[in-house]
PDB file of N, CA and C in Angstrom:
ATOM      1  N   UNK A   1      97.995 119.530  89.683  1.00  0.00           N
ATOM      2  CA  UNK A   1      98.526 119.079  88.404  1.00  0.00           C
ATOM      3  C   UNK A   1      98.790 117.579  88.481  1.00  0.00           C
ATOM      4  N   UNK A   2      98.473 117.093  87.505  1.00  0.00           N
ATOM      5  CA  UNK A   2      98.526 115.348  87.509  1.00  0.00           C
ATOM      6  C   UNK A   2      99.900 114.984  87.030  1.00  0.00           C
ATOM      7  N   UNK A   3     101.049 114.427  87.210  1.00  0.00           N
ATOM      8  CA  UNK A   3     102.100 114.067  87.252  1.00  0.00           C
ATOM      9  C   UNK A   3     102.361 112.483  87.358  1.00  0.00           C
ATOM     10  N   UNK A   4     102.678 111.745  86.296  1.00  0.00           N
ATOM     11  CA  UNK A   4     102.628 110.586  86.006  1.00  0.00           C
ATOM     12  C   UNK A   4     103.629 110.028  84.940  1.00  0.00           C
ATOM     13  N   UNK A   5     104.436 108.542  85.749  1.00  0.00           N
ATOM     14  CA  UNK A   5     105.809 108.222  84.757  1.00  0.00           C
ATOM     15  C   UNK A   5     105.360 107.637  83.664  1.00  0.00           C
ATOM     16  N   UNK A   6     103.636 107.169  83.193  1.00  0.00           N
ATOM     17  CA  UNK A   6     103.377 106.663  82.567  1.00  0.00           C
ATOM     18  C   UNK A   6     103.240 107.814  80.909  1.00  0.00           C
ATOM     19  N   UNK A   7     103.128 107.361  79.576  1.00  0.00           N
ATOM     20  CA  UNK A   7     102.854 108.252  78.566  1.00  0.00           C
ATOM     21  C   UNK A   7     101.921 108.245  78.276  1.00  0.00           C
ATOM     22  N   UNK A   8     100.939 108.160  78.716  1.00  0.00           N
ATOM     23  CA  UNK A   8      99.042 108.009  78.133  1.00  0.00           C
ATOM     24  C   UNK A   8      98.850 108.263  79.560  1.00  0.00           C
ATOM     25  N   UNK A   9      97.439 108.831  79.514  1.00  0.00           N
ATOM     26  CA  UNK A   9      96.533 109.105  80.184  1.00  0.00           C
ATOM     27  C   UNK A   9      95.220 108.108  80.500  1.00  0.00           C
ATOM     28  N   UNK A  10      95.155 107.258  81.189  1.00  0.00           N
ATOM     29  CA  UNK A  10      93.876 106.567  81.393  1.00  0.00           C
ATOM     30  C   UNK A  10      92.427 107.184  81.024  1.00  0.00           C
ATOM     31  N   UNK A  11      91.469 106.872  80.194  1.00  0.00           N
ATOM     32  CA  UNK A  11      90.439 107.228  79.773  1.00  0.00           C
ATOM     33  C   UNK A  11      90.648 108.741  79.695  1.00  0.00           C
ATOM     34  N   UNK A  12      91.939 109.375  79.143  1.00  0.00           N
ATOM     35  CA  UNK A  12      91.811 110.662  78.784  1.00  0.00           C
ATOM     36  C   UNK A  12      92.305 111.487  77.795  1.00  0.00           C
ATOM     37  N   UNK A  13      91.933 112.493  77.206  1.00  0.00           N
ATOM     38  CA  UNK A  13      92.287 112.305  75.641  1.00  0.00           C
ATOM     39  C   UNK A  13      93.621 113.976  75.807  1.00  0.00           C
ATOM     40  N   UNK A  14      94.693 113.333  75.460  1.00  0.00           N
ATOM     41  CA  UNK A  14      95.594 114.128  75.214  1.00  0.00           C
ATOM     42  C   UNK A  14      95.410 115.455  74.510  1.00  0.00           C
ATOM     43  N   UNK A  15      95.253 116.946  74.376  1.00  0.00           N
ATOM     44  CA  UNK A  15      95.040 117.609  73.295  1.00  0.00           C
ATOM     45  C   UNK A  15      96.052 118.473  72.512  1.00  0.00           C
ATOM     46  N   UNK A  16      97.100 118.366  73.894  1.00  0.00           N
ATOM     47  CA  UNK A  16      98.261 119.418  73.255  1.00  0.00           C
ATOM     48  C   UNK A  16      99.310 118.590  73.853  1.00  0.00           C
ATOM     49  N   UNK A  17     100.591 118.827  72.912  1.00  0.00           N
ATOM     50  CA  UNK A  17     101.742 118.395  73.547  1.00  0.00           C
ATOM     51  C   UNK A  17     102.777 119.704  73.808  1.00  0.00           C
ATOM     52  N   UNK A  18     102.833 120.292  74.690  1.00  0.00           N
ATOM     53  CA  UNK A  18     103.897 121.165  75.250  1.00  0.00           C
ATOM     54  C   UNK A  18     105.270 121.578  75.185  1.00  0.00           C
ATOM     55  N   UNK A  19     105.921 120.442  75.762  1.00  0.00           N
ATOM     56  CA  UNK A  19     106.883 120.335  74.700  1.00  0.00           C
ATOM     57  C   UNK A  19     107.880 119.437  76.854  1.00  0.00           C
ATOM     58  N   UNK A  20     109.246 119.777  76.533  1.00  0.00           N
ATOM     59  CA  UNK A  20     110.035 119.375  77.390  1.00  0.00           C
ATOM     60  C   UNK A  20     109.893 120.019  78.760  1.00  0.00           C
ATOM     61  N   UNK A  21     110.037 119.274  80.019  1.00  0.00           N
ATOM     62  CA  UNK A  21     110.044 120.636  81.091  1.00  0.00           C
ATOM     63  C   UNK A  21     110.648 119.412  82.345  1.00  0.00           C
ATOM     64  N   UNK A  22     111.847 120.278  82.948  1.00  0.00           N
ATOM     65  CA  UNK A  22     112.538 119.634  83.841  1.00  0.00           C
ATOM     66  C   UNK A  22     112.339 120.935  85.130  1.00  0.00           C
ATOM     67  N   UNK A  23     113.281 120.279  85.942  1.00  0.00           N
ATOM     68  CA  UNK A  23     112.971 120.699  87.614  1.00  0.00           C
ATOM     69  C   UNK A  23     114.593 119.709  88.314  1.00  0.00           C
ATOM     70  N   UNK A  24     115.597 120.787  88.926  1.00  0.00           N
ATOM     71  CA  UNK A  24     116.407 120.288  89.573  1.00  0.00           C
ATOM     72  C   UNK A  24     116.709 120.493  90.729  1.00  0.00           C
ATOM     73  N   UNK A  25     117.773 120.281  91.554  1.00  0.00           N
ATOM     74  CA  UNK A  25     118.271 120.082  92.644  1.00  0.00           C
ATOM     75  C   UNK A  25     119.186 119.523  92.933  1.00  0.00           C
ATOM     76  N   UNK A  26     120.194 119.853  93.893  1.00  0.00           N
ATOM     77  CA  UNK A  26     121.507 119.751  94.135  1.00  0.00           C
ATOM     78  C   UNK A  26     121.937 120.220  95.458  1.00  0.00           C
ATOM     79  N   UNK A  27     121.923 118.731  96.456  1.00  0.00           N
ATOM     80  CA  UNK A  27     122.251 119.313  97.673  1.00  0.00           C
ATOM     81  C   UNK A  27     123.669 118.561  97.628  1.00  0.00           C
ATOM     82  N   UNK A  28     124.455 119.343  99.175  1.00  0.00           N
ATOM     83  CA  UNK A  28     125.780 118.869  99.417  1.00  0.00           C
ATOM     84  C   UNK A  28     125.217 117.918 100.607  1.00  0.00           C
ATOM     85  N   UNK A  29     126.143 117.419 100.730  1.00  0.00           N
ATOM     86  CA  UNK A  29     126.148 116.174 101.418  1.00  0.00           C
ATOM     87  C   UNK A  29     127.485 116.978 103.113  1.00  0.00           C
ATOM     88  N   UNK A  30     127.093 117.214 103.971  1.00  0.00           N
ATOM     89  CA  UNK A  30     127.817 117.815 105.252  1.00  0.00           C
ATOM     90  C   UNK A  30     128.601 116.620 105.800  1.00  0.00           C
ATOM     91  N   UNK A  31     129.599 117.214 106.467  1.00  0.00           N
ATOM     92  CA  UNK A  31     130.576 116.333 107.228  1.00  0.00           C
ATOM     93  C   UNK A  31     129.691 115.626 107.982  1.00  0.00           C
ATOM     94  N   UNK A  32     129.158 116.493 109.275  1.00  0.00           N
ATOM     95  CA  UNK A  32     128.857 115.163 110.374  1.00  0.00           C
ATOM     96  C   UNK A  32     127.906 114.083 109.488  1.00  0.00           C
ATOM     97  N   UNK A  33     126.699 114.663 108.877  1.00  0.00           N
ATOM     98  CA  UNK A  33     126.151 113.660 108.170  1.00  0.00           C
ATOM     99  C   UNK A  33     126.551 112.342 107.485  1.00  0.00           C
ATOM    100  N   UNK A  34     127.735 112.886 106.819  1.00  0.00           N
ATOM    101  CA  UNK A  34     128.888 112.126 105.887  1.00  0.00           C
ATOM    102  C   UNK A  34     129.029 110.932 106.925  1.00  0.00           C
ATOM    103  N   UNK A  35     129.754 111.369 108.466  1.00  0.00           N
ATOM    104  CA  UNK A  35     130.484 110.807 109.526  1.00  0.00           C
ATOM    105  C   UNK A  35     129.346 109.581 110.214  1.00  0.00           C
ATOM    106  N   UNK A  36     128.415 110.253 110.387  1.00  0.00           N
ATOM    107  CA  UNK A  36     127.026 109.336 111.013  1.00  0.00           C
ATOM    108  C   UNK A  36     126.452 108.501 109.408  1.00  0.00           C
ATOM    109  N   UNK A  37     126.444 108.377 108.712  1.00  0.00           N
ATOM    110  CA  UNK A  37     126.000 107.473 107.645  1.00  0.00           C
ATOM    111  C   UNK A  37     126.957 106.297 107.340  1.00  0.00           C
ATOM    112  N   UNK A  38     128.647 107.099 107.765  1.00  0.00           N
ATOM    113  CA  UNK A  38     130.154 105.916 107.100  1.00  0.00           C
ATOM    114  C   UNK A  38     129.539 104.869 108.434  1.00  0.00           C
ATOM    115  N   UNK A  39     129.326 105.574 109.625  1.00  0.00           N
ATOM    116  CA  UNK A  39     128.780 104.614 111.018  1.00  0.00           C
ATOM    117  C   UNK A  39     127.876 103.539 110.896  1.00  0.00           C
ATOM    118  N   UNK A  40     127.072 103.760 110.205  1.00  0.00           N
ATOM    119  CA  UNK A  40     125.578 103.203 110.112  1.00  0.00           C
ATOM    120  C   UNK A  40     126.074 102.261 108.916  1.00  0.00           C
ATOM    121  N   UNK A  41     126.600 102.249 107.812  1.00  0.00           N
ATOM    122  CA  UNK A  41     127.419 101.647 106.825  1.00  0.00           C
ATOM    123  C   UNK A  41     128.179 100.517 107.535  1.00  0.00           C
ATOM    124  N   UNK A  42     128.892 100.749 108.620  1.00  0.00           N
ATOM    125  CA  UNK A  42     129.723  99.775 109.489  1.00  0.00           C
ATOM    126  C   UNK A  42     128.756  98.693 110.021  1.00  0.00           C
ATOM    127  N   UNK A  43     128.061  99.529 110.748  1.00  0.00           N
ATOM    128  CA  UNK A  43     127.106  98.641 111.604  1.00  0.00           C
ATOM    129  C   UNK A  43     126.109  98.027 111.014  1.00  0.00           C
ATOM    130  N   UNK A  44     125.878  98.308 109.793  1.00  0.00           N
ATOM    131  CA  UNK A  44     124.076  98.300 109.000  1.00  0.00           C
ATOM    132  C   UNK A  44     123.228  99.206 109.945  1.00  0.00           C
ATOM    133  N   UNK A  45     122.251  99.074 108.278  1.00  0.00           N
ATOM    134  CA  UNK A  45     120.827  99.824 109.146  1.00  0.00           C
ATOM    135  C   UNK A  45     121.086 101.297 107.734  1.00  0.00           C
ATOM    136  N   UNK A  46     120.004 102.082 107.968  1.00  0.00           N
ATOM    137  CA  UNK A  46     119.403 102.361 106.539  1.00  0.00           C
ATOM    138  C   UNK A  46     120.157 104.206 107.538  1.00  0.00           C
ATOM    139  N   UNK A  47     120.286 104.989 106.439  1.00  0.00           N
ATOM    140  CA  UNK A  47     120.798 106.165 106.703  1.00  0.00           C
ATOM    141  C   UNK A  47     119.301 107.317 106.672  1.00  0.00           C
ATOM    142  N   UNK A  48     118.477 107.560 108.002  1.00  0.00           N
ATOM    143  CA  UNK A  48     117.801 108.578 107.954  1.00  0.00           C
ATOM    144  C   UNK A  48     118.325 109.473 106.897  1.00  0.00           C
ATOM    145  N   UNK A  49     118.874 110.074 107.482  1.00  0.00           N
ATOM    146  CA  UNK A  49     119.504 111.655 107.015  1.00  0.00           C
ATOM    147  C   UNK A  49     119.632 111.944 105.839  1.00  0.00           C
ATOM    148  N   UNK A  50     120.691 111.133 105.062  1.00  0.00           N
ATOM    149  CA  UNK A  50     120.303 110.617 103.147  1.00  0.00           C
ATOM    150  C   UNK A  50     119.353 110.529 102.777  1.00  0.00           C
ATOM    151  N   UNK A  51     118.425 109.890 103.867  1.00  0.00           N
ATOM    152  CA  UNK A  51     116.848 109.705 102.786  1.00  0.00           C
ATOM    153  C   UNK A  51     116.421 110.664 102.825  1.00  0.00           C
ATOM    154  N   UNK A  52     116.230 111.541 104.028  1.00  0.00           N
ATOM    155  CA  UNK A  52     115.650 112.430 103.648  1.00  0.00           C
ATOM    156  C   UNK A  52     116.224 113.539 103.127  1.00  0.00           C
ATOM    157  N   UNK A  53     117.249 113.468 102.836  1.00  0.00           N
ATOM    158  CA  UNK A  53     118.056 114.614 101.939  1.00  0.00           C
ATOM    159  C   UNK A  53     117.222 114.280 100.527  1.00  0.00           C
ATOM    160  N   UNK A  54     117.185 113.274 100.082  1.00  0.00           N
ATOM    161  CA  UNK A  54     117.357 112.681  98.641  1.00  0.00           C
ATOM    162  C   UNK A  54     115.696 112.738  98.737  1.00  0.00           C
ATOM    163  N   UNK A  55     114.757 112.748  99.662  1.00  0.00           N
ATOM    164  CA  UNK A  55     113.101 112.844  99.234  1.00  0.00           C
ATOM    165  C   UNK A  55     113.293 114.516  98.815  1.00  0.00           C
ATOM    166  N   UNK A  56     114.055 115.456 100.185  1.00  0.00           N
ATOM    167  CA  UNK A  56     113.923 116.394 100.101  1.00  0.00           C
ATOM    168  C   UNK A  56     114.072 117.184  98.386  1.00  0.00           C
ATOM    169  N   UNK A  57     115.191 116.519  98.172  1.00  0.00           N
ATOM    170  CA  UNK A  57     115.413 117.016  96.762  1.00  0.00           C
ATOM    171  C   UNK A  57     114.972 116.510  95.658  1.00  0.00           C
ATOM    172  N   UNK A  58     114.227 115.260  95.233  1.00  0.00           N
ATOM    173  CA  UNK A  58     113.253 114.658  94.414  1.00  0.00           C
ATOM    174  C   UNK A  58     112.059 115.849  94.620  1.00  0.00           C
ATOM    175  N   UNK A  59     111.552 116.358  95.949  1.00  0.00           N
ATOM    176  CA  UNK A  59     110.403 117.202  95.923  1.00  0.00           C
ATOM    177  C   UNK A  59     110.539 118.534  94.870  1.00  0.00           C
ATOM    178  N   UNK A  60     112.057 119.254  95.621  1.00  0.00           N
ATOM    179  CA  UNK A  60     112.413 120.258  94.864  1.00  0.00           C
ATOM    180  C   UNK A  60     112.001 120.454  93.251  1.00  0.00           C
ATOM    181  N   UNK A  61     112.851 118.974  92.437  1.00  0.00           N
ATOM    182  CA  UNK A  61     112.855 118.554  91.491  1.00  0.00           C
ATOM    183  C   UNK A  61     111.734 118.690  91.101  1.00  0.00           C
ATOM    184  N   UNK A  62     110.739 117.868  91.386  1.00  0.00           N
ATOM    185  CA  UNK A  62     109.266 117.999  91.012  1.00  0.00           C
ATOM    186  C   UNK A  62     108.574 119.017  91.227  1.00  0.00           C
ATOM    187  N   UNK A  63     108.868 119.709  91.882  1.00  0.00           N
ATOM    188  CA  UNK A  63     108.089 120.913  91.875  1.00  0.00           C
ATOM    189  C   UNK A  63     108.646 121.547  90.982  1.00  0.00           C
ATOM    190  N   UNK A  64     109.853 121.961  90.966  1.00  0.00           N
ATOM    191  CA  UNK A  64     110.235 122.906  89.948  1.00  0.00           C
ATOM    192  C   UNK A  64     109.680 122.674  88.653  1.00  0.00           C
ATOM    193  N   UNK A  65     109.764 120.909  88.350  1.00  0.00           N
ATOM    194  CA  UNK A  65     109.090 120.581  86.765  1.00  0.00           C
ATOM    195  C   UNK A  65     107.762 120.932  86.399  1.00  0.00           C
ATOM    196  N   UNK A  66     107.017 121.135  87.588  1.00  0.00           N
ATOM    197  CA  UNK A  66     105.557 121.255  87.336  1.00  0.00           C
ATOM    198  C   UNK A  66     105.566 123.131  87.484  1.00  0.00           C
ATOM    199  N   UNK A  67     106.187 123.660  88.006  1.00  0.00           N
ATOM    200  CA  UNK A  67     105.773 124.903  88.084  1.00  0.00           C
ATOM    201  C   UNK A  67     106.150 125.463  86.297  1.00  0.00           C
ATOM    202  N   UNK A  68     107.529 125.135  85.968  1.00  0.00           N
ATOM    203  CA  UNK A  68     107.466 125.042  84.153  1.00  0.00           C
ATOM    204  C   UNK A  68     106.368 124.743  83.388  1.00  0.00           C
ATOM    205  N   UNK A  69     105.988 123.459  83.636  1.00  0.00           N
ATOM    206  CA  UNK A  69     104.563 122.770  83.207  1.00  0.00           C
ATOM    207  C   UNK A  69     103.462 124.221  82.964  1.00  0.00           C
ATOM    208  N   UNK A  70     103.239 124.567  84.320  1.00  0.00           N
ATOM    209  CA  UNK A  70     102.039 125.797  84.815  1.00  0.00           C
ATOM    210  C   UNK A  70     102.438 126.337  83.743  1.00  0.00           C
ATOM    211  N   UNK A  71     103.540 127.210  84.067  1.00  0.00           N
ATOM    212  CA  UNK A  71     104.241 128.603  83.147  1.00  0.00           C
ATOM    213  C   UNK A  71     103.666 128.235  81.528  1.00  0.00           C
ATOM    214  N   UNK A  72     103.576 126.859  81.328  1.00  0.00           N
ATOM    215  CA  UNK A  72     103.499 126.575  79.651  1.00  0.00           C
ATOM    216  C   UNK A  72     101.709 126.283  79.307  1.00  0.00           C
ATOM    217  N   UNK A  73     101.263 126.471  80.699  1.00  0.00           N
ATOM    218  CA  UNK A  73      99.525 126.047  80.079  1.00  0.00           C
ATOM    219  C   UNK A  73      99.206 125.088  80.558  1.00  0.00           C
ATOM    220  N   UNK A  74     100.213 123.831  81.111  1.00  0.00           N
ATOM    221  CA  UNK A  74     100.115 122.486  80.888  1.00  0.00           C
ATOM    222  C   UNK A  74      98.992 122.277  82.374  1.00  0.00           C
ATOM    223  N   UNK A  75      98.152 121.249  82.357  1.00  0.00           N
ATOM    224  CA  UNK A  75      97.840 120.684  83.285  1.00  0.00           C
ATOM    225  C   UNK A  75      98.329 118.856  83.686  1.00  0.00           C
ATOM    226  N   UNK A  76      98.781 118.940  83.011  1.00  0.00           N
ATOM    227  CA  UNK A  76      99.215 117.465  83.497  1.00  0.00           C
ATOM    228  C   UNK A  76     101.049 117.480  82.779  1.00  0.00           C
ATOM    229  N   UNK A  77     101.535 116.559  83.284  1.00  0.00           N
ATOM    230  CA  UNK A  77     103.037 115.851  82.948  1.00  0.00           C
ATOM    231  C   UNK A  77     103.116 114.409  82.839  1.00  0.00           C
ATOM    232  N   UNK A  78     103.189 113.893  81.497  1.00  0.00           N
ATOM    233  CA  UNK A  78     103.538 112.482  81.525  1.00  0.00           C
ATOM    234  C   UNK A  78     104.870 112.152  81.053  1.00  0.00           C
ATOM    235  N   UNK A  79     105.019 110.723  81.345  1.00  0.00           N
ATOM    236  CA  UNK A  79     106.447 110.410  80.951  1.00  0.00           C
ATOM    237  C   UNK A  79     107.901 110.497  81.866  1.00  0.00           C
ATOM    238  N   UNK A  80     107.247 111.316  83.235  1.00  0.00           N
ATOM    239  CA  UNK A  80     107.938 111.704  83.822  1.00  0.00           C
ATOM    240  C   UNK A  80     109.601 110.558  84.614  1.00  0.00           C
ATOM    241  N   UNK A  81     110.362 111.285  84.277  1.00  0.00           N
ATOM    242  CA  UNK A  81     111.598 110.233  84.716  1.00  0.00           C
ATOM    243  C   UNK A  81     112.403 110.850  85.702  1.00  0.00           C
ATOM    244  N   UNK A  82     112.658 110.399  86.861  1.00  0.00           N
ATOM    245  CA  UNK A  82     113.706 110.428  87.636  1.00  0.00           C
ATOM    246  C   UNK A  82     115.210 110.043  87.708  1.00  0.00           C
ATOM    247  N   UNK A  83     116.475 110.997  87.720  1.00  0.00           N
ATOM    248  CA  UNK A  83     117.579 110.925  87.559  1.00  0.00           C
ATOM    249  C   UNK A  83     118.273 111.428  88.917  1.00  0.00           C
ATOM    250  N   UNK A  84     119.415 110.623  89.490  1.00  0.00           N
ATOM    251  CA  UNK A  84     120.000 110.731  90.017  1.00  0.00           C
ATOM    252  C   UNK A  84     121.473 111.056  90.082  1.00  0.00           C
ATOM    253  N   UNK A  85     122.411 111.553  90.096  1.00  0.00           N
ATOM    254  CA  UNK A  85     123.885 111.689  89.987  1.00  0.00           C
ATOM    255  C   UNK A  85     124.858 112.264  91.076  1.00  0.00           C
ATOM    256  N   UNK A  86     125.555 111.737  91.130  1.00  0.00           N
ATOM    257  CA  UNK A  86     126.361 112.541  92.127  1.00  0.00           C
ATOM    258  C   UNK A  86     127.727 113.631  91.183  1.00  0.00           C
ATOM    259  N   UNK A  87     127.824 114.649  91.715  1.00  0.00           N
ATOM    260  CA  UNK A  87     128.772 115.554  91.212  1.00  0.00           C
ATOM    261  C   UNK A  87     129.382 116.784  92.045  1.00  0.00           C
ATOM    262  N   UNK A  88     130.185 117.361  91.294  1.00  0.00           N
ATOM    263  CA  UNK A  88     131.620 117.989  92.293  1.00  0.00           C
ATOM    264  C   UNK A  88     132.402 117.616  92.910  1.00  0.00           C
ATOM    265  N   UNK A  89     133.364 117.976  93.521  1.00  0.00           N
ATOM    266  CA  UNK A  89     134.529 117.430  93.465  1.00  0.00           C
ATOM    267  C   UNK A  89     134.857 115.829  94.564  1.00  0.00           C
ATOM    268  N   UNK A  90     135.165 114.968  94.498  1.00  0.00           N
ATOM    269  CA  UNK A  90     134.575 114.110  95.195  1.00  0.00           C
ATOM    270  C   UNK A  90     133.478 113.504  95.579  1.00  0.00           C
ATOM    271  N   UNK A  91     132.733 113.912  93.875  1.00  0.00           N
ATOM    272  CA  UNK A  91     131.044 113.486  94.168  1.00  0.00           C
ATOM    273  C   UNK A  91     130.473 113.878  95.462  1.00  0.00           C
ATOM    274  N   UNK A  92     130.872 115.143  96.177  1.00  0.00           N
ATOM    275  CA  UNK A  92     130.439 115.667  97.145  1.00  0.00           C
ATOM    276  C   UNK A  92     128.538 116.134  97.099  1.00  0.00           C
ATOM    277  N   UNK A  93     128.513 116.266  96.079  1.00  0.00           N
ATOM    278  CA  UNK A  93     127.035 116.587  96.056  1.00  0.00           C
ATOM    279  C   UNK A  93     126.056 115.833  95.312  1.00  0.00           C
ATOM    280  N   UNK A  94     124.930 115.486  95.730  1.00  0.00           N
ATOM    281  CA  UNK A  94     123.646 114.822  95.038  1.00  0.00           C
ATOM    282  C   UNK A  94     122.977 115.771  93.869  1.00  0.00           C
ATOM    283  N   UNK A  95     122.515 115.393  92.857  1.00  0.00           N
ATOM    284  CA  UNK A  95     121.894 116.404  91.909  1.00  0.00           C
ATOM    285  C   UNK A  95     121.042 115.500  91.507  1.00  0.00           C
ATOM    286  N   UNK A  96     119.330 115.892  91.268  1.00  0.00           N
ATOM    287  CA  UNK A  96     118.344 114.977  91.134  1.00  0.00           C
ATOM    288  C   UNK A  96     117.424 115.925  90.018  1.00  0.00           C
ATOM    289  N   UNK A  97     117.133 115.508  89.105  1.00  0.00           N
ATOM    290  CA  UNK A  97     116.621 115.899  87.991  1.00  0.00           C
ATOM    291  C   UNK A  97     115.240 115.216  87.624  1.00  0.00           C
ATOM    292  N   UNK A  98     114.527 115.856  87.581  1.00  0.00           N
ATOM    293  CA  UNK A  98     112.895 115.064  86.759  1.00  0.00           C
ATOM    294  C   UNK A  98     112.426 115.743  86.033  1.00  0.00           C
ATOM    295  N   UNK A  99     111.868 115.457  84.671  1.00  0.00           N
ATOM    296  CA  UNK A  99     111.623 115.447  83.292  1.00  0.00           C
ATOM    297  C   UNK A  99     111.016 115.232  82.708  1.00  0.00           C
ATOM    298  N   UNK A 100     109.789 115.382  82.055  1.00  0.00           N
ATOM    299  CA  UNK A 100     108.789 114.903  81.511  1.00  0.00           C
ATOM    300  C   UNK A 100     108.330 116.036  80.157  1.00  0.00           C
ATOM    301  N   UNK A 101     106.893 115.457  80.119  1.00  0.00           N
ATOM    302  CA  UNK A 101     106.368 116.065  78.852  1.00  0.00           C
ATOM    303  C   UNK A 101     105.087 116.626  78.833  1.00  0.00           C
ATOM    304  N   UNK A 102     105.129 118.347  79.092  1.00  0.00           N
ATOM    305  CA  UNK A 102     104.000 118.995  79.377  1.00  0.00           C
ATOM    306  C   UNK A 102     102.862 119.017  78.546  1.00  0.00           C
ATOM    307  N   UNK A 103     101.629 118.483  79.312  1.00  0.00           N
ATOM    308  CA  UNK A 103     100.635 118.182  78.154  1.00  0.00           C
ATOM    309  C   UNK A 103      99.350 119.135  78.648  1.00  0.00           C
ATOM    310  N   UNK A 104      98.608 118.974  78.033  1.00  0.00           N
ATOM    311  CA  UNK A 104      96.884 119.211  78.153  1.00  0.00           C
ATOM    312  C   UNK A 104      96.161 118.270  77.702  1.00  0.00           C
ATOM    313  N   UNK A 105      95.265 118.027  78.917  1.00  0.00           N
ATOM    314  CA  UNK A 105      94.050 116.597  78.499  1.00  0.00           C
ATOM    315  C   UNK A 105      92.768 117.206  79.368  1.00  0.00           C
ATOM    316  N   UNK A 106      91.426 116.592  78.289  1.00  0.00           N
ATOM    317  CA  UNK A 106      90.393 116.800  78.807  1.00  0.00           C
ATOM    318  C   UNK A 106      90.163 115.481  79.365  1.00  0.00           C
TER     319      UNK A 106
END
């Protein structure tokens, strides 16, 4: 499935518009992790573990949006936008949302 933040299709002709279709995710964020990132924060230097929490759950996200997409006919998603937030109690958890607009193009 073609998945793209742009709203047009390069040399391709839109035929249906689908309609809305999102895909989420929501991980917690663990103590030691928490403990080894406040470290790395002190010292500098980029937090493995976050990143890959936060690819991990952008994937989720996107997949989930495109498997909606499927469910609706769609072969492609444009428009697609990425959202980030933190939430629960102490912004303890990451929640990552992507969104777009299920289409069909020949």
């Amino acid at each position: 499935m073609l998945v793209t933040t742009t709203s047009t299709l390069q040399d391709k002709t839109v035929t249906e518009h689908l309609g809305l279709v999102s895909g989420e995710a929501i991980i917690g964020a663990n103590v030691f992790r928490d403990f080894f990132a406040g470290i790395r924060d002190i010292v500098g230097g980029r937090s493995g573990s976050y990143e890959r929490a936060l690819r991990n759950a952008k994937e989720i996200a996107l997949r989930e949006m495109q498997e909606e997409a499927q469910k609706l006919g769609a072969n492609a998603v444009i428009g697609v936008d990425l959202d980030y937030e933190t939430v629960g109690k102490e912004s303890s958890m990451l929640m990552v949302t992507a969104s777009g607009t299920a289409i069909t193009y020949q």
